[in-house]
PDB file of N, CA and C in Angstrom:
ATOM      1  N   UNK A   1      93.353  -8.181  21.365  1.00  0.00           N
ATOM      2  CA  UNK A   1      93.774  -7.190  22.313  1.00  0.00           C
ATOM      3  C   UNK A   1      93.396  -7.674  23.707  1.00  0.00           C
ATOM      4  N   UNK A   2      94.465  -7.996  24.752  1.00  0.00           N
ATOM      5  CA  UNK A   2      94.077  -7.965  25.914  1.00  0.00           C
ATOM      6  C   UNK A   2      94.233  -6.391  26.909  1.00  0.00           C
ATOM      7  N   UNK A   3      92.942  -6.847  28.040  1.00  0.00           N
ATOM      8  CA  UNK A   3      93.156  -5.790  28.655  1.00  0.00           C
ATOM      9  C   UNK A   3      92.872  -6.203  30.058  1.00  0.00           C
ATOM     10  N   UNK A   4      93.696  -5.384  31.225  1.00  0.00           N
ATOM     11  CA  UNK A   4      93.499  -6.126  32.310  1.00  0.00           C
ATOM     12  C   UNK A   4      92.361  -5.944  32.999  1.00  0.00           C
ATOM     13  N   UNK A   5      91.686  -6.770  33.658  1.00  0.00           N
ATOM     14  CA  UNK A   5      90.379  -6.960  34.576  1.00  0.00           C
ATOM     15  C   UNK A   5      90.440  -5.996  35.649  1.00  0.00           C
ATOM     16  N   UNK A   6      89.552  -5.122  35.809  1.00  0.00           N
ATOM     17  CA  UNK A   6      89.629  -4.024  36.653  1.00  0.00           C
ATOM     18  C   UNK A   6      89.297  -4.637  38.052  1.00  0.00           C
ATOM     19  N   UNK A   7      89.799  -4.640  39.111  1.00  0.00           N
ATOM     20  CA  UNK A   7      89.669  -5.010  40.781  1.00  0.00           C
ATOM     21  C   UNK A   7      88.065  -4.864  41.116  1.00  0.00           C
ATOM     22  N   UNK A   8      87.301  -5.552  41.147  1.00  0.00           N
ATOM     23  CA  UNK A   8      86.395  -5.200  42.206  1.00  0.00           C
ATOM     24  C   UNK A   8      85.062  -4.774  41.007  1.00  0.00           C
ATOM     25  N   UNK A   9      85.494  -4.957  39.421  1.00  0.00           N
ATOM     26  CA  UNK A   9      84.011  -4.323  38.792  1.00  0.00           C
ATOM     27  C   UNK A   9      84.111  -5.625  37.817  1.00  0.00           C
ATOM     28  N   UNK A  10      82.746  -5.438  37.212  1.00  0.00           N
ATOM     29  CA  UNK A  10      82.582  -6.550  36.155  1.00  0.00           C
ATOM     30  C   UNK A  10      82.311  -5.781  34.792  1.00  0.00           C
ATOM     31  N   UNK A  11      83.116  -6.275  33.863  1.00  0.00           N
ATOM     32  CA  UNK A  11      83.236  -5.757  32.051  1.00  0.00           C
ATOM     33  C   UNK A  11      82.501  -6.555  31.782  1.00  0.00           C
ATOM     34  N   UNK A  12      81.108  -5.865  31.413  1.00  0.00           N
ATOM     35  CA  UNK A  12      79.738  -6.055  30.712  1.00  0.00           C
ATOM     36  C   UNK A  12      79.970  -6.585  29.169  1.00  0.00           C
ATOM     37  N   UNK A  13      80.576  -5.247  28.585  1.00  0.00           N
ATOM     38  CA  UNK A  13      80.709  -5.500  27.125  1.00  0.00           C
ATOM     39  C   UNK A  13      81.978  -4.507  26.586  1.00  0.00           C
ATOM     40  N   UNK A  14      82.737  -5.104  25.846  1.00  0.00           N
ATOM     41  CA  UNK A  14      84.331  -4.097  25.266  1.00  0.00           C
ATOM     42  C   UNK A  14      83.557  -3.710  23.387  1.00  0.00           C
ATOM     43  N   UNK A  15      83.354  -2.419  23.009  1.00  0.00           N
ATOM     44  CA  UNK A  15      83.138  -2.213  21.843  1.00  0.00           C
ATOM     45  C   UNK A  15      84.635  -1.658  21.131  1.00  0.00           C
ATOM     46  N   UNK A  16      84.422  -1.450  20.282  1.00  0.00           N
ATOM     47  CA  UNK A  16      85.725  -1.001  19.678  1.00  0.00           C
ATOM     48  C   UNK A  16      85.063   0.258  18.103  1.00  0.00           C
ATOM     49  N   UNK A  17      85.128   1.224  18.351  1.00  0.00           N
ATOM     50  CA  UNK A  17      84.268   1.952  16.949  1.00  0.00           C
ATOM     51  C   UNK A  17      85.336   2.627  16.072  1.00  0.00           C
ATOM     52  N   UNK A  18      84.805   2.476  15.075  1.00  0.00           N
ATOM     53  CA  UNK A  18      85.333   2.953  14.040  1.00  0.00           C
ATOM     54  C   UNK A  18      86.755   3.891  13.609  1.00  0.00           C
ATOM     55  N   UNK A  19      86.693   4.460  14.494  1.00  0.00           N
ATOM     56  CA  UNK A  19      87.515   5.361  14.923  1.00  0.00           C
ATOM     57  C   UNK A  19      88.701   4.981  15.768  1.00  0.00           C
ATOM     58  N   UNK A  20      89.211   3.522  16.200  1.00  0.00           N
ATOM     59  CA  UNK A  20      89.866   3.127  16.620  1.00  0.00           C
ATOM     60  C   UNK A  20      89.687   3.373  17.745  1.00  0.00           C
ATOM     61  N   UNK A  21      88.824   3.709  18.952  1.00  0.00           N
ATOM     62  CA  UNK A  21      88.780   3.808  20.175  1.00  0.00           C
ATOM     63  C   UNK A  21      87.871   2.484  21.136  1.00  0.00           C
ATOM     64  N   UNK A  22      88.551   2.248  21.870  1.00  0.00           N
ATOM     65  CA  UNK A  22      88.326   0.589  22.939  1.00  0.00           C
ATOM     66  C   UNK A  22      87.256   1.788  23.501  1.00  0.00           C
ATOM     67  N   UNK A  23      85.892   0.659  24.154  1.00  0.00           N
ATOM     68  CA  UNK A  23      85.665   1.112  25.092  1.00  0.00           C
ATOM     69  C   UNK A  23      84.510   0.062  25.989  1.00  0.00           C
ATOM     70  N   UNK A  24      85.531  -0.085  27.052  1.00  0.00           N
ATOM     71  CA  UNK A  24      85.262  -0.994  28.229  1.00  0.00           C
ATOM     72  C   UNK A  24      84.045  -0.865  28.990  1.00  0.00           C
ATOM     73  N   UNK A  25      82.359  -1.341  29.109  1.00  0.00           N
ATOM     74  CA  UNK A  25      81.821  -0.932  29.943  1.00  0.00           C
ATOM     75  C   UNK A  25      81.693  -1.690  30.788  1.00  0.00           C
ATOM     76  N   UNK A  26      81.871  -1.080  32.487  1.00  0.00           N
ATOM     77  CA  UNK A  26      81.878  -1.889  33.563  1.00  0.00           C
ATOM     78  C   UNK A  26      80.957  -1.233  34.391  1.00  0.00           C
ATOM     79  N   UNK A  27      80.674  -2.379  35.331  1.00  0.00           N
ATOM     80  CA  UNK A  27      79.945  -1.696  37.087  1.00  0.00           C
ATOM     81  C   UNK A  27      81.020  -2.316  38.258  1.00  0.00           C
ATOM     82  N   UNK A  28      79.962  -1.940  39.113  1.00  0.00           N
ATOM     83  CA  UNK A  28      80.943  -2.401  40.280  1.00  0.00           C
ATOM     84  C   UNK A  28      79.946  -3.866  40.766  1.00  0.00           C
ATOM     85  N   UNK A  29      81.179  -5.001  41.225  1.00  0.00           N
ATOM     86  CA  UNK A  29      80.524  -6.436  41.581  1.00  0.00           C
ATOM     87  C   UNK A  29      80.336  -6.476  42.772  1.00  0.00           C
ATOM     88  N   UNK A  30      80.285  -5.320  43.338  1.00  0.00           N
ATOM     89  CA  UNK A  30      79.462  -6.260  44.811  1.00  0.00           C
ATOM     90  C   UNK A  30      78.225  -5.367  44.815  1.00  0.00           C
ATOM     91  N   UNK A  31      77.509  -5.562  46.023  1.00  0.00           N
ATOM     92  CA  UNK A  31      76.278  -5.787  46.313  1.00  0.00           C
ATOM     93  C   UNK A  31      75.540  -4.570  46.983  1.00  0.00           C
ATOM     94  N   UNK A  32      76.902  -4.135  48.037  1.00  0.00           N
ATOM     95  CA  UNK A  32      76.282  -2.790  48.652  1.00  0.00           C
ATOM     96  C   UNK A  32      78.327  -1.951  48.234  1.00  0.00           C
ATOM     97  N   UNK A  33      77.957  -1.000  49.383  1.00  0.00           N
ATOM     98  CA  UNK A  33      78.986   0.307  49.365  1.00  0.00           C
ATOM     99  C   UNK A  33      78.867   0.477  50.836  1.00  0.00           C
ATOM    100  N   UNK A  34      80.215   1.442  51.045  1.00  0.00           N
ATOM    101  CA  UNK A  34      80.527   1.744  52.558  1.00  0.00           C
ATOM    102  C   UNK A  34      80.830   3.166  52.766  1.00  0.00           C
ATOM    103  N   UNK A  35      80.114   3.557  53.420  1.00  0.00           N
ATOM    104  CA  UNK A  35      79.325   5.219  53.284  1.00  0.00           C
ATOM    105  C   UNK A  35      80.844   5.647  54.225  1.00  0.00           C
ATOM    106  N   UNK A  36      81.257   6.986  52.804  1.00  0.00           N
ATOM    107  CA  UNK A  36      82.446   7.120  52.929  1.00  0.00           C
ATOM    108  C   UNK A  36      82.867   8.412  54.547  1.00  0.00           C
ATOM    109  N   UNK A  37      81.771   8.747  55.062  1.00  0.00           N
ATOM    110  CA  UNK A  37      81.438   9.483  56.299  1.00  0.00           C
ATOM    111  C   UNK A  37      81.638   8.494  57.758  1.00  0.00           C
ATOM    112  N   UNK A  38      80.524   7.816  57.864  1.00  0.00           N
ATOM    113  CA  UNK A  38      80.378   7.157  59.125  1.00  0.00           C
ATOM    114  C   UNK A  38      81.028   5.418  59.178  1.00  0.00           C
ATOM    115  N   UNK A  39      81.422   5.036  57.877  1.00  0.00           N
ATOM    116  CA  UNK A  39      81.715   3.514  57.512  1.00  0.00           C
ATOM    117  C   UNK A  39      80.474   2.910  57.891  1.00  0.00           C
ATOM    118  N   UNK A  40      79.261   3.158  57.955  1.00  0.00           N
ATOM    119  CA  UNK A  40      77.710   2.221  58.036  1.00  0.00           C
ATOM    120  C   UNK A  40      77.705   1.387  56.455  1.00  0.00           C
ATOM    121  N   UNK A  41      77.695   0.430  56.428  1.00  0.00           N
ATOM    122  CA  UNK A  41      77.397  -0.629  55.279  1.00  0.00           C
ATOM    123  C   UNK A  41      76.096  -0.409  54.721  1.00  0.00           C
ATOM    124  N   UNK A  42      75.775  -0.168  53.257  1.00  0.00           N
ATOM    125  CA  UNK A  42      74.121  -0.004  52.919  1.00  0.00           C
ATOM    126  C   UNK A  42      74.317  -0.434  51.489  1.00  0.00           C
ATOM    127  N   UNK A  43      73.312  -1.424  51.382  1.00  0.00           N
ATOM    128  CA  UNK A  43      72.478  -1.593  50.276  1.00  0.00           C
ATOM    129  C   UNK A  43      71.323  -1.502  49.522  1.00  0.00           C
ATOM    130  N   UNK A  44      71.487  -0.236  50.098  1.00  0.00           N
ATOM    131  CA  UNK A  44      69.652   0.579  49.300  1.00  0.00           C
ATOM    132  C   UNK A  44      70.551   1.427  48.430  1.00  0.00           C
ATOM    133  N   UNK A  45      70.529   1.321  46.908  1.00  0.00           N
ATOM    134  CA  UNK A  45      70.570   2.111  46.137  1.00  0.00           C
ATOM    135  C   UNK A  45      69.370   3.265  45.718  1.00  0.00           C
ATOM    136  N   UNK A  46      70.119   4.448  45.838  1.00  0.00           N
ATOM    137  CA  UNK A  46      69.062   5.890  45.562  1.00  0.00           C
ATOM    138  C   UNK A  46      69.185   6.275  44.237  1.00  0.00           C
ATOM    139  N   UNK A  47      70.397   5.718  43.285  1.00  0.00           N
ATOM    140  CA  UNK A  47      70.198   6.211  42.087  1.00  0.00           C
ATOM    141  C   UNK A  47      71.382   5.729  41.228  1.00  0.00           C
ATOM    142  N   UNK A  48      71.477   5.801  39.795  1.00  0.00           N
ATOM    143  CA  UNK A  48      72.692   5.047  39.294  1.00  0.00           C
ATOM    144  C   UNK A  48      73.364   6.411  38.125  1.00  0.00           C
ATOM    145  N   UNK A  49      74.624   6.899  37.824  1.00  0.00           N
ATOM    146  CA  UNK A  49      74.995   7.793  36.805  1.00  0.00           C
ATOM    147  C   UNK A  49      76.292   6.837  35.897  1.00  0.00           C
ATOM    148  N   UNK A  50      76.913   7.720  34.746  1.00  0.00           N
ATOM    149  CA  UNK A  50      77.638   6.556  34.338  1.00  0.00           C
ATOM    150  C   UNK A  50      78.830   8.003  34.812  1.00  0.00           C
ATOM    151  N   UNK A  51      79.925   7.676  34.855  1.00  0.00           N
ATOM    152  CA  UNK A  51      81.315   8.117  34.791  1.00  0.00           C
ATOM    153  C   UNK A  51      82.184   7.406  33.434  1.00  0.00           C
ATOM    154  N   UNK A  52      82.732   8.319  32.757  1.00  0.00           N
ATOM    155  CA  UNK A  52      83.110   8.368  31.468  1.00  0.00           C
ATOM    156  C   UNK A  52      85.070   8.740  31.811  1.00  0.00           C
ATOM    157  N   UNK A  53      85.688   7.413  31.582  1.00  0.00           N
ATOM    158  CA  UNK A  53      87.222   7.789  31.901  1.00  0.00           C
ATOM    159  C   UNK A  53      88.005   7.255  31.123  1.00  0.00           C
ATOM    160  N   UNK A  54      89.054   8.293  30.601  1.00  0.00           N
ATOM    161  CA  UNK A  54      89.741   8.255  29.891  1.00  0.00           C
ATOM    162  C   UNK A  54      90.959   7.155  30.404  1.00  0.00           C
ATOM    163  N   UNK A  55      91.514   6.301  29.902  1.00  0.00           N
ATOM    164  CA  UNK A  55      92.475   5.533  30.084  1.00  0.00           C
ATOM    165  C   UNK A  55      93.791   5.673  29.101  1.00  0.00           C
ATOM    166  N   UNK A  56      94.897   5.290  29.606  1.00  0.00           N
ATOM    167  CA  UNK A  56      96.035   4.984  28.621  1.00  0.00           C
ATOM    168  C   UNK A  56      95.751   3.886  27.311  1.00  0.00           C
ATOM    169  N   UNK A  57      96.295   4.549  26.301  1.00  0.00           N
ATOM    170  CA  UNK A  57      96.227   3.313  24.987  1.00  0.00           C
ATOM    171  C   UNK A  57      96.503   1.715  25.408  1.00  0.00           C
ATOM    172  N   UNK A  58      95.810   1.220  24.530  1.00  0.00           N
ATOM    173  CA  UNK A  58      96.270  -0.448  24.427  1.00  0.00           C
ATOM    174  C   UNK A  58      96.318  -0.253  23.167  1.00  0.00           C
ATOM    175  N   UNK A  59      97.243  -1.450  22.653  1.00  0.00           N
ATOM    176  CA  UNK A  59      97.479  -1.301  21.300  1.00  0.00           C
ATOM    177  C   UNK A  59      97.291  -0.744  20.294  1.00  0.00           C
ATOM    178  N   UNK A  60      97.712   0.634  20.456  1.00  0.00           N
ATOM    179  CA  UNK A  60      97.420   1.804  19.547  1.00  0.00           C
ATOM    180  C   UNK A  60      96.591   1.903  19.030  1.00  0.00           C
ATOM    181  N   UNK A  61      95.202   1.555  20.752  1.00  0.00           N
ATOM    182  CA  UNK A  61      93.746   2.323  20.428  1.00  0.00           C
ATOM    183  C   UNK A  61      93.377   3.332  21.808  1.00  0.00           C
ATOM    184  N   UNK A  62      92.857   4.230  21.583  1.00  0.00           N
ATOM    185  CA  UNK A  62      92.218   5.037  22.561  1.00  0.00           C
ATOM    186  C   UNK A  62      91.362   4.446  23.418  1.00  0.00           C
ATOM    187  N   UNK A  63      91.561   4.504  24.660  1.00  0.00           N
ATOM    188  CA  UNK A  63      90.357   3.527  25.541  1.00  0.00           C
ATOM    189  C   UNK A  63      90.066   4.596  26.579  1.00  0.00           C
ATOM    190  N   UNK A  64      88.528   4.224  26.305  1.00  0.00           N
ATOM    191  CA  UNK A  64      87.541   5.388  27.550  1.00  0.00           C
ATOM    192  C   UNK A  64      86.320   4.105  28.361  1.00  0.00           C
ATOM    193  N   UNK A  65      86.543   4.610  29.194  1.00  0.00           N
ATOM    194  CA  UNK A  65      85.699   2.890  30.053  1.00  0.00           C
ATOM    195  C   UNK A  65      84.389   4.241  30.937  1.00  0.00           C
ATOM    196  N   UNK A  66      83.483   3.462  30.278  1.00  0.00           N
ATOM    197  CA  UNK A  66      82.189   3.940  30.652  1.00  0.00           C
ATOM    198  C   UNK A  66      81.877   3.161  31.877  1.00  0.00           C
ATOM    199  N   UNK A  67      82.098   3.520  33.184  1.00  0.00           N
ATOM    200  CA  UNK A  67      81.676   3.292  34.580  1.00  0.00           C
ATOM    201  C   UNK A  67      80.228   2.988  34.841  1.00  0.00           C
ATOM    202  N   UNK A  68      79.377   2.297  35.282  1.00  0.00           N
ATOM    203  CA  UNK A  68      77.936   3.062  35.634  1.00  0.00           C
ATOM    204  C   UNK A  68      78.088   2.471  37.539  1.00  0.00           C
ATOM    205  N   UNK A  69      78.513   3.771  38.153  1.00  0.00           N
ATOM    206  CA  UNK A  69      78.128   3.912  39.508  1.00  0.00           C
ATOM    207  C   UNK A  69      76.990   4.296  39.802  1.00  0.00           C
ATOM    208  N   UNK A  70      76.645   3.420  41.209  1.00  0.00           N
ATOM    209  CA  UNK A  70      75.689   3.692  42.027  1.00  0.00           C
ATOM    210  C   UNK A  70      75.751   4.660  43.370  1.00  0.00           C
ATOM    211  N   UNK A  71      74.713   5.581  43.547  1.00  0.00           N
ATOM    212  CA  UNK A  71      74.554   6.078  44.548  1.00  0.00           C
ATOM    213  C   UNK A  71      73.479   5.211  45.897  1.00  0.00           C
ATOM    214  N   UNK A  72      74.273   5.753  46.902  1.00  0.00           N
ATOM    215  CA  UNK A  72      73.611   5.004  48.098  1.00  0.00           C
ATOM    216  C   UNK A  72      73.161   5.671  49.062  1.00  0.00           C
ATOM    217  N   UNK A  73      72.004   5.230  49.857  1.00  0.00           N
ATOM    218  CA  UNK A  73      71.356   6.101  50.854  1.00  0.00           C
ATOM    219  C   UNK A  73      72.330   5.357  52.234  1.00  0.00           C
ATOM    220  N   UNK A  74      72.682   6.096  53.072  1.00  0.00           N
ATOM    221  CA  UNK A  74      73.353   5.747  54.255  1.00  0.00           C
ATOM    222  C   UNK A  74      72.519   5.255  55.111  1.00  0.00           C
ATOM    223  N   UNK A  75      72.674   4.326  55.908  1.00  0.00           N
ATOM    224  CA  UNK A  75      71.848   3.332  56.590  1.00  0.00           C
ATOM    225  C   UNK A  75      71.524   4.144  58.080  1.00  0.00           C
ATOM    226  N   UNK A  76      72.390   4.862  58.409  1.00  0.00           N
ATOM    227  CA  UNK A  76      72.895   5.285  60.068  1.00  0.00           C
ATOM    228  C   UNK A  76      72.356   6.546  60.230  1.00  0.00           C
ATOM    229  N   UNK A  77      71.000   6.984  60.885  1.00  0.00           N
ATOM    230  CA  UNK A  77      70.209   7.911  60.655  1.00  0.00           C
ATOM    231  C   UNK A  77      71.070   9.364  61.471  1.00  0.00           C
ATOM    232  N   UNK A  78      72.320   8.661  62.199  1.00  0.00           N
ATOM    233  CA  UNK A  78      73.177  10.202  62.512  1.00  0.00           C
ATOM    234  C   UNK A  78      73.915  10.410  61.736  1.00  0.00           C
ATOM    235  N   UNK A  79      74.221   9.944  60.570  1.00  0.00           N
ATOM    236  CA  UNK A  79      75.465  10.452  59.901  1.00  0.00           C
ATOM    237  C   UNK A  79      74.704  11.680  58.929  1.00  0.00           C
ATOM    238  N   UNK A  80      75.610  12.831  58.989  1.00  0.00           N
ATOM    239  CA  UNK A  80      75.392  13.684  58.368  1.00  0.00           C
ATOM    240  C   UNK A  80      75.381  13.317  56.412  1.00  0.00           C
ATOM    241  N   UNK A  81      75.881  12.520  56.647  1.00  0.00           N
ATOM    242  CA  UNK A  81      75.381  12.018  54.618  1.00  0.00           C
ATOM    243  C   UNK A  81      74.535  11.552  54.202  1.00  0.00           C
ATOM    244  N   UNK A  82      73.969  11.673  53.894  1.00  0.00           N
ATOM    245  CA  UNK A  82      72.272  11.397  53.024  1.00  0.00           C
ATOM    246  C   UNK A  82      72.383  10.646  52.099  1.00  0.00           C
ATOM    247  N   UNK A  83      73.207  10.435  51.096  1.00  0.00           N
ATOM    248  CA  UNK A  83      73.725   9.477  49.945  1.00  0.00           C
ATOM    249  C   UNK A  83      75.422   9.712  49.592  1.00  0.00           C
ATOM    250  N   UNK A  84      76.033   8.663  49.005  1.00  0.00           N
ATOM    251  CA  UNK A  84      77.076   8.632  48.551  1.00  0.00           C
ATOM    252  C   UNK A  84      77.507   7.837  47.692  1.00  0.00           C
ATOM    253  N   UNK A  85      78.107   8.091  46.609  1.00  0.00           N
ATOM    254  CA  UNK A  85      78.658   7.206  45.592  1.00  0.00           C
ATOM    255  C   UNK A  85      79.831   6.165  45.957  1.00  0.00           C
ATOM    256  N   UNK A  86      79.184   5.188  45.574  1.00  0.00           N
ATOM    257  CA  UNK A  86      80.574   3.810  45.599  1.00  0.00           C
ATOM    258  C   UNK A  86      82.014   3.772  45.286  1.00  0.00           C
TER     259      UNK A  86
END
């Protein structure tokens, strides 16, 4: 089964269970994030969650791609955002 390379994240590991369902886990490959308020560049991560998304079939298997995003503290002590996800 191929599946295409998602833009901009890296596929850790593809399981496939029992149940016929793919599931892709990725992060994101770069280094920092761009604080979606003021555009200040930061690479201090404040915390990491996973996001769980449902995708269209590949070869008549169910595919859900387990995300793990990072949250970021904003670098720019006026911007009204305190953290933001990548």
């Amino acid at each position: 089964m191929l599946l295409p390379h998602p833009t901009g994240a890296v596929v850790e590991l593809v399981e496939r269970a029992a149940a016929g369902v793919v599931t892709p886990h990725a992060r994101a490959h770069s280094v920092g994030a761009v604080c979606s308020h003021c555009a200040s560049a930061s690479d201090r991560v404040r915390g990491r969650y996973m996001r769980r998304l449902a995708d269209t079939a590949v070869g008549g298997a169910n595919v859900v791609i387990d995300l793990l995003v990072r949250r970021f503290m904003c670098r720019n002590l006026g911007c009204r955002t305190v953290t933001f996800a990548e």
